[in-house]
PDB file of N, CA and C in Angstrom:
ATOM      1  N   UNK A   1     -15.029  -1.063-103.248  1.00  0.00           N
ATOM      2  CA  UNK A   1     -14.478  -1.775-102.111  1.00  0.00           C
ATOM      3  C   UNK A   1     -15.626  -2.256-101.222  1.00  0.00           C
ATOM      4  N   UNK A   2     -15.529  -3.504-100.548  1.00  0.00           N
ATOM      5  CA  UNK A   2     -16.601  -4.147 -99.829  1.00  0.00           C
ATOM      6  C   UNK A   2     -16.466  -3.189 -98.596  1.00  0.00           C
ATOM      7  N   UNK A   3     -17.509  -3.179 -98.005  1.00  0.00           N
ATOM      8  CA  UNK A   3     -17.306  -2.658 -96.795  1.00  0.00           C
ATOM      9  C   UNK A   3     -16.847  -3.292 -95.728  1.00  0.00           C
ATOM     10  N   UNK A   4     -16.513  -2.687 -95.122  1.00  0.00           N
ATOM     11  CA  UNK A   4     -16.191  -3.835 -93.717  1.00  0.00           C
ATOM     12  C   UNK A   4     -16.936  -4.803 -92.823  1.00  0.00           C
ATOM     13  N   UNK A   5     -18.060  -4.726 -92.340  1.00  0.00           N
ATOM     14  CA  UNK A   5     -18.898  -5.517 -91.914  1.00  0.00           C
ATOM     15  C   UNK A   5     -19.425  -6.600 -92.770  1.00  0.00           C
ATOM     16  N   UNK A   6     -19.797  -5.911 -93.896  1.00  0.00           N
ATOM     17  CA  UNK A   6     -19.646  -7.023 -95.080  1.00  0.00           C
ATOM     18  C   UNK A   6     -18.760  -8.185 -95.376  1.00  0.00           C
ATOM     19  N   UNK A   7     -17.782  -7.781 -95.538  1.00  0.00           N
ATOM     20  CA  UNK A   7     -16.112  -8.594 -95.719  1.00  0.00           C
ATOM     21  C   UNK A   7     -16.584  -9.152 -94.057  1.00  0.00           C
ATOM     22  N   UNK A   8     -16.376  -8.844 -93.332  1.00  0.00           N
ATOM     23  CA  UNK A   8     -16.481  -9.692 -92.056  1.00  0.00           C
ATOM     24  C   UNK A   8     -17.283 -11.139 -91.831  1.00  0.00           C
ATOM     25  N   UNK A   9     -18.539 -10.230 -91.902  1.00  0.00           N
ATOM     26  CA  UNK A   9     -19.375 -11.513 -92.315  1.00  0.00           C
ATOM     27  C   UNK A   9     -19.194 -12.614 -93.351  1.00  0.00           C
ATOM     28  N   UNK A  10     -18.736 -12.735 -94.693  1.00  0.00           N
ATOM     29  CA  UNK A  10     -18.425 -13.436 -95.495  1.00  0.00           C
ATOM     30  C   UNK A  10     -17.641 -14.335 -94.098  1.00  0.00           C
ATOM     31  N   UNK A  11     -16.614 -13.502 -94.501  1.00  0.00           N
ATOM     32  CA  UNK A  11     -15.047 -14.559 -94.084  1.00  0.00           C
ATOM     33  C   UNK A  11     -15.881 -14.961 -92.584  1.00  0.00           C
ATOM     34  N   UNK A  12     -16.584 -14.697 -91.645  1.00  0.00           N
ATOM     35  CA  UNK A  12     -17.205 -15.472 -90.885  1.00  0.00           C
ATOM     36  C   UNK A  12     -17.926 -16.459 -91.001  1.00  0.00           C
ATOM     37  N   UNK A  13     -18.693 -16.462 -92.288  1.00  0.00           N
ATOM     38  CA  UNK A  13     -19.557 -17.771 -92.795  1.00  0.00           C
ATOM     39  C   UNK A  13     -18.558 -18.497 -93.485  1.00  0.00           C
ATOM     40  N   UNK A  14     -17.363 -18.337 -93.947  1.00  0.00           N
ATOM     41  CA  UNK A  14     -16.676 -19.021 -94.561  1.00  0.00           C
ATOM     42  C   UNK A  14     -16.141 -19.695 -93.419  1.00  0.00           C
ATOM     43  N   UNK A  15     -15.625 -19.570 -92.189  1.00  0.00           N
ATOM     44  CA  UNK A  15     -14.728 -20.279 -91.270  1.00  0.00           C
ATOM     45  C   UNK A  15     -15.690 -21.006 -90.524  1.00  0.00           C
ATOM     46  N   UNK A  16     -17.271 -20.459 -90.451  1.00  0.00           N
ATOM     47  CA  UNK A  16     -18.128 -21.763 -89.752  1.00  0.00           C
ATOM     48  C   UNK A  16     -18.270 -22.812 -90.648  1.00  0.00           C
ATOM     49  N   UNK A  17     -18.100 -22.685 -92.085  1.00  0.00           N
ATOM     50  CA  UNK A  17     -18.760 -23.826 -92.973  1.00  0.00           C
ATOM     51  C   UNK A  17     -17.719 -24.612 -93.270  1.00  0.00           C
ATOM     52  N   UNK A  18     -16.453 -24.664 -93.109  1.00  0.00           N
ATOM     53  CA  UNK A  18     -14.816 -25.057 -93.264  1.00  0.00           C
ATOM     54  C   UNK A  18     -14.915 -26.003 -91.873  1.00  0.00           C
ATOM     55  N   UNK A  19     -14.729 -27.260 -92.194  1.00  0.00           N
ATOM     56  CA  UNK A  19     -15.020 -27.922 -90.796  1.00  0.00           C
ATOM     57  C   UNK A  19     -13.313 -28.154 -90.573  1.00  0.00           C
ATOM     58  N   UNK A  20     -13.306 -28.725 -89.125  1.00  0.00           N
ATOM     59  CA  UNK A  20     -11.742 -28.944 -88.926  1.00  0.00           C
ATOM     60  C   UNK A  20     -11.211 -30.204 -89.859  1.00  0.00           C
ATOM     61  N   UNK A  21     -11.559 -31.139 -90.446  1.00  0.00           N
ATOM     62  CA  UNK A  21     -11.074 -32.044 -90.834  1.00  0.00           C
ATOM     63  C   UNK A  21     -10.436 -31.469 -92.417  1.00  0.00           C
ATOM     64  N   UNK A  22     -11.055 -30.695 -93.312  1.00  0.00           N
ATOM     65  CA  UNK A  22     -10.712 -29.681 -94.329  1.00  0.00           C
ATOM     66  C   UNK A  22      -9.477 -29.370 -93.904  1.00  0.00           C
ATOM     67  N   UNK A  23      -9.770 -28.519 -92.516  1.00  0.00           N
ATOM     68  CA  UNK A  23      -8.590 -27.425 -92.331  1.00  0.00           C
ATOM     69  C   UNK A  23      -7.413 -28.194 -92.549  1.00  0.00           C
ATOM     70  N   UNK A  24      -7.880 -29.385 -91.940  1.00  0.00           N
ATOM     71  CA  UNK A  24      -6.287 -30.695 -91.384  1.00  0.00           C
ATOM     72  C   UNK A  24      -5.500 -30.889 -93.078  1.00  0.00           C
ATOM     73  N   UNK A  25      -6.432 -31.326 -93.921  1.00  0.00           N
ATOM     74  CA  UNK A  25      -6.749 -32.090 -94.883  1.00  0.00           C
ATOM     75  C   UNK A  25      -5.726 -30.820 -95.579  1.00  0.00           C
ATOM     76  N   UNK A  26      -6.114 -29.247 -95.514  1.00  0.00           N
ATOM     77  CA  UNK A  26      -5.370 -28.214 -96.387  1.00  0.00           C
ATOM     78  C   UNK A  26      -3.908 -28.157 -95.847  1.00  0.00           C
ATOM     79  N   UNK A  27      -3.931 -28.310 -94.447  1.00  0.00           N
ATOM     80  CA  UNK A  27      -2.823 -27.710 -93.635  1.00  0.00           C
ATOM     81  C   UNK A  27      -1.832 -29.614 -94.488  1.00  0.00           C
ATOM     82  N   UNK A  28      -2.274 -30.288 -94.816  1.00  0.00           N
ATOM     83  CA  UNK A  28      -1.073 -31.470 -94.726  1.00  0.00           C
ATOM     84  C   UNK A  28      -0.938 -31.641 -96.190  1.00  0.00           C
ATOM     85  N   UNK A  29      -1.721 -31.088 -97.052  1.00  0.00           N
ATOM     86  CA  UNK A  29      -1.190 -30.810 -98.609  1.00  0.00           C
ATOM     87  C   UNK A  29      -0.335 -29.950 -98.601  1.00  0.00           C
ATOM     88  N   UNK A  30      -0.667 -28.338 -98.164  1.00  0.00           N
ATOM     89  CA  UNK A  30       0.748 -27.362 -97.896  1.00  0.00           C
ATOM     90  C   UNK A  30       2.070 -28.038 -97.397  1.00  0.00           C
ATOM     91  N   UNK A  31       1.885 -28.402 -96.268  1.00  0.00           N
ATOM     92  CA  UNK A  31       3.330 -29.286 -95.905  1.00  0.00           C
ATOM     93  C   UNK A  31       3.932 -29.888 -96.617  1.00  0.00           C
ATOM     94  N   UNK A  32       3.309 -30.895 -97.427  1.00  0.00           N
ATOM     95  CA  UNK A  32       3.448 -31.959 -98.383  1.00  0.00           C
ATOM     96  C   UNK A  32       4.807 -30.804 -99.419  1.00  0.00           C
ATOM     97  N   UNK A  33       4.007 -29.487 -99.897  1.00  0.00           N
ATOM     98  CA  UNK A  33       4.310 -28.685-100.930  1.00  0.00           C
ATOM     99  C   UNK A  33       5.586 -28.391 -99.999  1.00  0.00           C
ATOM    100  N   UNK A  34       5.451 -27.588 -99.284  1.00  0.00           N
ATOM    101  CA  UNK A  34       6.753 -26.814 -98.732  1.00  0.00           C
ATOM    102  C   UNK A  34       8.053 -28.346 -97.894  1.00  0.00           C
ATOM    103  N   UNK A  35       7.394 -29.608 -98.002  1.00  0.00           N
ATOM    104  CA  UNK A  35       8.913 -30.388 -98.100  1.00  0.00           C
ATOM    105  C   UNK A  35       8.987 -30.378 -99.394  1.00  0.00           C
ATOM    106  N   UNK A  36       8.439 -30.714-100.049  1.00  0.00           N
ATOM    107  CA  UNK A  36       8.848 -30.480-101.477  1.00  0.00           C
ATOM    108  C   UNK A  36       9.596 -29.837-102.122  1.00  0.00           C
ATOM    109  N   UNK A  37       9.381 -28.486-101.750  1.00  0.00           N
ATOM    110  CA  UNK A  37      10.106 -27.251-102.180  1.00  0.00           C
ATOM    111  C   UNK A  37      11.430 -27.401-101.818  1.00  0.00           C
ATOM    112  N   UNK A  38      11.323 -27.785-100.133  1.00  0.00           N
ATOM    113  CA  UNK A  38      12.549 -27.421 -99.546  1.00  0.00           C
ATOM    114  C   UNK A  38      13.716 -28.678 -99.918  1.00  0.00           C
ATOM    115  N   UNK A  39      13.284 -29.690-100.181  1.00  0.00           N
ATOM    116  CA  UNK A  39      13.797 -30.889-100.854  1.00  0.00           C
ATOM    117  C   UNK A  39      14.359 -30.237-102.367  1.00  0.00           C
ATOM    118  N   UNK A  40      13.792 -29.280-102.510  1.00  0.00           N
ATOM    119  CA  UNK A  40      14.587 -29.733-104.528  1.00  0.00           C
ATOM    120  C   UNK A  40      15.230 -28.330-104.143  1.00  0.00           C
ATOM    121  N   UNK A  41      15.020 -27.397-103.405  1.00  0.00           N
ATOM    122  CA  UNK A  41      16.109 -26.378-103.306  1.00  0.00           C
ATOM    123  C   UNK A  41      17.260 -27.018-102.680  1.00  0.00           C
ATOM    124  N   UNK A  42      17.115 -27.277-101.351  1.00  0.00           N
ATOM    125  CA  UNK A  42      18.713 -28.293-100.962  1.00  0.00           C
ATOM    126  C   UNK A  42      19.720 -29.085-102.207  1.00  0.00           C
ATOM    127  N   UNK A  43      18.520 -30.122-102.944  1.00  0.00           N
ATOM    128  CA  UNK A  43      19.623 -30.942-104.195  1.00  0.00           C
ATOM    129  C   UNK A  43      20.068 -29.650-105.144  1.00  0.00           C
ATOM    130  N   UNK A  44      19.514 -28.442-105.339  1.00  0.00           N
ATOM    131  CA  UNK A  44      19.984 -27.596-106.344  1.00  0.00           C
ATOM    132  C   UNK A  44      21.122 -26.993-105.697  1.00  0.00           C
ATOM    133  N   UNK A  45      21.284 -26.206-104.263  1.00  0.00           N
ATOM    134  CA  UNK A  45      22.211 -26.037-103.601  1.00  0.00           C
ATOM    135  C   UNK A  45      23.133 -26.700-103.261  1.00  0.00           C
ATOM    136  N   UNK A  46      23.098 -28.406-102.814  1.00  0.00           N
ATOM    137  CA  UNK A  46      23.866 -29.519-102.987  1.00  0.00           C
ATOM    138  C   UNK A  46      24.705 -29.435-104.298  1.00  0.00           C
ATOM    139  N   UNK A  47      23.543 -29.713-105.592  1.00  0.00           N
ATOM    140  CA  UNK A  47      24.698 -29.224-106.959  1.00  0.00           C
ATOM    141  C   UNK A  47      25.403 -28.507-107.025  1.00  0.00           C
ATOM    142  N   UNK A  48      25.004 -27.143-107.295  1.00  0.00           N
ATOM    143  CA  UNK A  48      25.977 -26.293-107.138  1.00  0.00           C
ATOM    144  C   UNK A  48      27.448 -26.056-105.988  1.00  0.00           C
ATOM    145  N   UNK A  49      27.238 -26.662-104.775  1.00  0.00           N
ATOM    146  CA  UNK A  49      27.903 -26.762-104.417  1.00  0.00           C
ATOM    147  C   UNK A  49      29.126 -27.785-104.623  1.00  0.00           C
ATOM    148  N   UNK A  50      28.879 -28.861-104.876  1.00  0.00           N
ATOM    149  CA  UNK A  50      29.760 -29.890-106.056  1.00  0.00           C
ATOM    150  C   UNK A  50      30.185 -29.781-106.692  1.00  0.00           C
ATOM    151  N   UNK A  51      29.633 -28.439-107.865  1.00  0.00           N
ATOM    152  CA  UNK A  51      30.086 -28.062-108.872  1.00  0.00           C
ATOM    153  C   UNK A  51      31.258 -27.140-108.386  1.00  0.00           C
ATOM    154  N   UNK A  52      30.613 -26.297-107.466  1.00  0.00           N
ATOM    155  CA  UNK A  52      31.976 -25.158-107.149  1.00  0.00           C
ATOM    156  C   UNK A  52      33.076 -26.051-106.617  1.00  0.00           C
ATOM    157  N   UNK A  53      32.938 -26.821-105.692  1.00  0.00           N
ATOM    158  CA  UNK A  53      34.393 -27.768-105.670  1.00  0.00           C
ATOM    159  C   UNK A  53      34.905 -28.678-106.158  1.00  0.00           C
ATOM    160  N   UNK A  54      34.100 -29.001-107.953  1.00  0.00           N
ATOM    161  CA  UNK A  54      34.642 -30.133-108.608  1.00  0.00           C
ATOM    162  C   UNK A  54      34.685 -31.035-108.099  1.00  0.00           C
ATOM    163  N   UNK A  55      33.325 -31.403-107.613  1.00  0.00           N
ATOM    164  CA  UNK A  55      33.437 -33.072-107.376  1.00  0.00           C
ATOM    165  C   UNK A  55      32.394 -33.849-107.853  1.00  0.00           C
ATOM    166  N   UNK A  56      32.056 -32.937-108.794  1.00  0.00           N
ATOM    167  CA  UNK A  56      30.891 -33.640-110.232  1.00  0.00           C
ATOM    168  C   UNK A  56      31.340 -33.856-111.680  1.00  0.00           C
ATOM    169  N   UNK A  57      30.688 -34.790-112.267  1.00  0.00           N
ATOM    170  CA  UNK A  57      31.742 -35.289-113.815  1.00  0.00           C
ATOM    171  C   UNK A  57      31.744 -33.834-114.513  1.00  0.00           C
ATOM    172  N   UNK A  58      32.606 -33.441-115.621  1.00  0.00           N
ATOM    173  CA  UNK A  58      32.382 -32.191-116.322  1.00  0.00           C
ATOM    174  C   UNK A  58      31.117 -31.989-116.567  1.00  0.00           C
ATOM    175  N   UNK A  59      30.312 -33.162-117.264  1.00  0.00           N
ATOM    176  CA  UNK A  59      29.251 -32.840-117.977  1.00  0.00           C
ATOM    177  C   UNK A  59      28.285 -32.233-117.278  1.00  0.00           C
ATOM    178  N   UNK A  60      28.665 -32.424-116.093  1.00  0.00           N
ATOM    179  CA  UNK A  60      27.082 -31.796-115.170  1.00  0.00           C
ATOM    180  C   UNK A  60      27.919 -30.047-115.105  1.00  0.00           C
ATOM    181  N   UNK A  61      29.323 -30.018-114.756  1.00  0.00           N
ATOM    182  CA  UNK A  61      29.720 -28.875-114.449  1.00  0.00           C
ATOM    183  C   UNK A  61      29.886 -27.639-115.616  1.00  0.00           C
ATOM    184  N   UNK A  62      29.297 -28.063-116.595  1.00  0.00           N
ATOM    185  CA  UNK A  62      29.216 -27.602-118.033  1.00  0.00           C
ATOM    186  C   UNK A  62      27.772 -26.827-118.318  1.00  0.00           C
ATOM    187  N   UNK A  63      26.924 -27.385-117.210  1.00  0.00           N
ATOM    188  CA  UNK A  63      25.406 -27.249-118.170  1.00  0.00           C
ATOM    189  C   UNK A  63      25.311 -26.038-116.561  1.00  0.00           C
ATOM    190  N   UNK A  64      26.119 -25.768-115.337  1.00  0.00           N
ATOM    191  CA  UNK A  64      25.928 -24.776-114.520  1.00  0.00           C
ATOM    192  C   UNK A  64      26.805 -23.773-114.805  1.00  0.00           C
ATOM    193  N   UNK A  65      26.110 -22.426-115.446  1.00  0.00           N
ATOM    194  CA  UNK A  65      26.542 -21.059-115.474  1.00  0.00           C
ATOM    195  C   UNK A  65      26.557 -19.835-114.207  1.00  0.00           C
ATOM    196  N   UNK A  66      27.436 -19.649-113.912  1.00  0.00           N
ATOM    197  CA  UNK A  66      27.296 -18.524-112.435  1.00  0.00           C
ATOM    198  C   UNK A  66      27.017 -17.732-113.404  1.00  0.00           C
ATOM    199  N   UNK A  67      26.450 -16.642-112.312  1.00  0.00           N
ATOM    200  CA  UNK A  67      25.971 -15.248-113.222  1.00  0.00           C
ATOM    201  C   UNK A  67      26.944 -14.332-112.443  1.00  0.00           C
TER     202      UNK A  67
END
C-alpha cells in the first residue's frame, strides 16, 4: 500500500498539471454520456410501458419478456 503522503503528493501533481480547460473538456464528454444513458433508459421504459398497455404492434410486444 502507498503511503499516504506519497498518494497525496501524486494526486497533487496530478491536479496542478490538469489545466481547467481538460477539466471542462472531461466534465462535457461525461454529460454527453449520462444524457445518453438517460435518453435510451426513458425509450426502454417508454417501451415497456406501451407494451404493458398494448399500444404497440404484437411484433414488438412478442420480443418483451417480464421476468
Amino acid at each position: 500500500m502507498i503511503p499516504f503522503n506519497i498518494q497525496y503528493d501524486i494526486y497533487e501533481m496530478i491536479a496542478y498539471r490538469v489545466t481547467d480547460k481538460l477539466i471542462q473538456q472531461v466534465q462535457s464528454v461525461q454529460n454527453a454520456a449520462a444524457r445518453l444513458i438517460t435518453g435510451v433508459e426513458f425509450k426502454m421504459a417508454s417501451l415497456v410501458y406501451q407494451v404493458l398497455s398494448s399500444r404497440v404492434p404484437c411484433y414488438l410486444a412478442d420480443d418483451i419478456h417480464l421476468a
